[in-house]
Protein backbone atom coordinates (compact mmCIF):
# COMPACT_ATOMS: atom_id res chain seq x y z
CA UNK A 1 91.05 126.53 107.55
CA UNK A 2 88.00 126.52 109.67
CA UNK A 3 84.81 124.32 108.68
CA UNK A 4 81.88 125.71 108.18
CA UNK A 5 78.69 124.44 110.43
CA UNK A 6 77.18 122.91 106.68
CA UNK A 7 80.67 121.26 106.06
CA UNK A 8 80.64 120.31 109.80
CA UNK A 9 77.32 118.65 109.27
CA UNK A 10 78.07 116.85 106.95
CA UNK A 11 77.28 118.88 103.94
CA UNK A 12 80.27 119.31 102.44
CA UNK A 13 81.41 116.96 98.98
CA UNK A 14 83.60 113.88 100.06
CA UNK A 15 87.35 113.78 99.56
CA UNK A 16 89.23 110.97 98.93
CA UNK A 17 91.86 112.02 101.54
CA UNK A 18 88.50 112.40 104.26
CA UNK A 19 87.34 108.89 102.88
CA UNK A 20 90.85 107.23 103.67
CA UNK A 21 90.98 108.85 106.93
CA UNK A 22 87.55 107.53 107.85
CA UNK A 23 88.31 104.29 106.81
CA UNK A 24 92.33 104.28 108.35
CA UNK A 25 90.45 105.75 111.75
CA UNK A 26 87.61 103.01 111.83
CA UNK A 27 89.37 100.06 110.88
CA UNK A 28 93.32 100.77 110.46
CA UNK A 29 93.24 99.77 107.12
CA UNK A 30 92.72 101.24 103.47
CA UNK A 31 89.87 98.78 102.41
CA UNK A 32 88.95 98.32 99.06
CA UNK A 33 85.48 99.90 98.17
CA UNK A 34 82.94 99.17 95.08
CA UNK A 35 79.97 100.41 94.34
CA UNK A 36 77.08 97.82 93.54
CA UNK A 37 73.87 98.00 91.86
CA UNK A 38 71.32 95.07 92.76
CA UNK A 39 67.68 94.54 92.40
CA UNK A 40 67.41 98.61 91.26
CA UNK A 41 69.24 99.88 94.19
CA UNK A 42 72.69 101.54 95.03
CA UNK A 43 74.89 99.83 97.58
CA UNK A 44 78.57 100.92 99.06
CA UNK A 45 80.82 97.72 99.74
CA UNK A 46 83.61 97.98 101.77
CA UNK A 47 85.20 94.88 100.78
CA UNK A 48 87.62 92.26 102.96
CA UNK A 49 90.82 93.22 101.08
CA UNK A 50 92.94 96.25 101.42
CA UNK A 51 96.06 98.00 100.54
CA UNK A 52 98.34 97.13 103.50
CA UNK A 53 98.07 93.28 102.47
CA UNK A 54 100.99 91.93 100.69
CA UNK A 55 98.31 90.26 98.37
CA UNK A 56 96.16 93.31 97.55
CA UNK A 57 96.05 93.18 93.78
CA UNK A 58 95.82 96.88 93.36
CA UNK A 59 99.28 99.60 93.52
CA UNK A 60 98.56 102.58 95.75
CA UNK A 61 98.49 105.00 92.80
CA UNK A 62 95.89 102.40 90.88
CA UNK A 63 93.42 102.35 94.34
CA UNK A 64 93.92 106.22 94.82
CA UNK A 65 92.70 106.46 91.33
CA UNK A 66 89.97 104.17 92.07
CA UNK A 67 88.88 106.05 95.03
CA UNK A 68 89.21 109.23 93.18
CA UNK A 69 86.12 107.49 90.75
CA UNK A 70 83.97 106.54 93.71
CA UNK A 71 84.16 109.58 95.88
CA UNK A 72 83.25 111.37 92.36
CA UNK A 73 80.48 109.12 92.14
CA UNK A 74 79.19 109.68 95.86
CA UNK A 75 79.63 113.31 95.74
CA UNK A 76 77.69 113.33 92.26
CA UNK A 77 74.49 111.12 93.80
CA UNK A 78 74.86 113.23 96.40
CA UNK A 79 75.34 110.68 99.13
CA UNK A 80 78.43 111.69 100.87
CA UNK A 81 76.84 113.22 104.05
CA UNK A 82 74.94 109.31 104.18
CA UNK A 83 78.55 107.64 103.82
CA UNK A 84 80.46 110.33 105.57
CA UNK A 85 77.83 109.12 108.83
CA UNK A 86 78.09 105.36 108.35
CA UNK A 87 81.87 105.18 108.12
CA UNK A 88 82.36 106.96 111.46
CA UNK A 89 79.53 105.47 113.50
CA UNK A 90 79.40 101.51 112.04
CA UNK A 91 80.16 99.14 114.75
CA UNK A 92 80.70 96.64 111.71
CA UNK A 93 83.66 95.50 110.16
CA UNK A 94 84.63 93.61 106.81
CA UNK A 95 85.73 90.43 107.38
CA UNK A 96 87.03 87.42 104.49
CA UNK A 97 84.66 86.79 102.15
CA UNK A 98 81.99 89.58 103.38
CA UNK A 99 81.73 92.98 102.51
CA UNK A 100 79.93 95.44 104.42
CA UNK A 101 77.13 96.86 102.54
CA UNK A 102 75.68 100.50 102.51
CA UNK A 103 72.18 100.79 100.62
CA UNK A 104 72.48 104.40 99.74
CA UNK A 105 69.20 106.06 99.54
CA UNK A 106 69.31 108.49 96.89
CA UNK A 107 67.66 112.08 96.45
CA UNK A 108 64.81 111.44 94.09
CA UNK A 109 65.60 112.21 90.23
CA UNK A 110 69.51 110.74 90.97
CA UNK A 111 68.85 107.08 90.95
CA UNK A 112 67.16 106.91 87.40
CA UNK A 113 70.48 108.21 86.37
CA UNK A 114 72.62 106.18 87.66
CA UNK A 115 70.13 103.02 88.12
CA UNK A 116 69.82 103.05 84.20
């Protein structure tokens, strides 16, 4: 299926397959992801820990499930073109005991919904 030049910009909602394969092609590794509200903003964490560790609390099927909420939470702020851009260009990476941190910027009217 071709893209389309919106989906190819970005445009296009998040999947949790795409998400995985952005994180799997940045850092070779499923890493856990929250999302975090401080101080009245929105922030994406891609945490230390992920599924190929022997000590990653989470099953696959519980994490896919858990993606499944956040990508449906991106896609609904409409913020997936913003994390879409980060994962693929961030020269970053999560290390032990520090997350990497996204402040989303959300399209006005979406953040008193969710920032409740």
């Amino acid at each position: 299926m071709a893209m389309s030049e919106s989906e190819a910009a970005g445009g296009a909602p998040l999947s949790v397959e795409e998400l995985l394969s952005l994180l799997r092609g940045r850092w070779q590794a499923s890493y856990d992801l929250q999302l975090v509200r401080r101080q009245g903003r929105l922030y994406l964490h891609v945490m230390w820990g992920h599924l190929e560790q022997q000590s990653f609390p989470l099953t696959a099927e519980a994490y896919g499930e858990k993606l499944d909420a956040i990508v449906a939470s991106l896609n609904g702020l409409g913020v997936a073109p913003q994390v879409r851009q980060w994962l693929a260009t961030t020269r970053d990476r999560p290390r032990l005991g520090k997350a990497l941190s996204l402040p989303l910027q959300l399209p006005e009217g979406r953040a008193s919904e969710f920032l409740l």
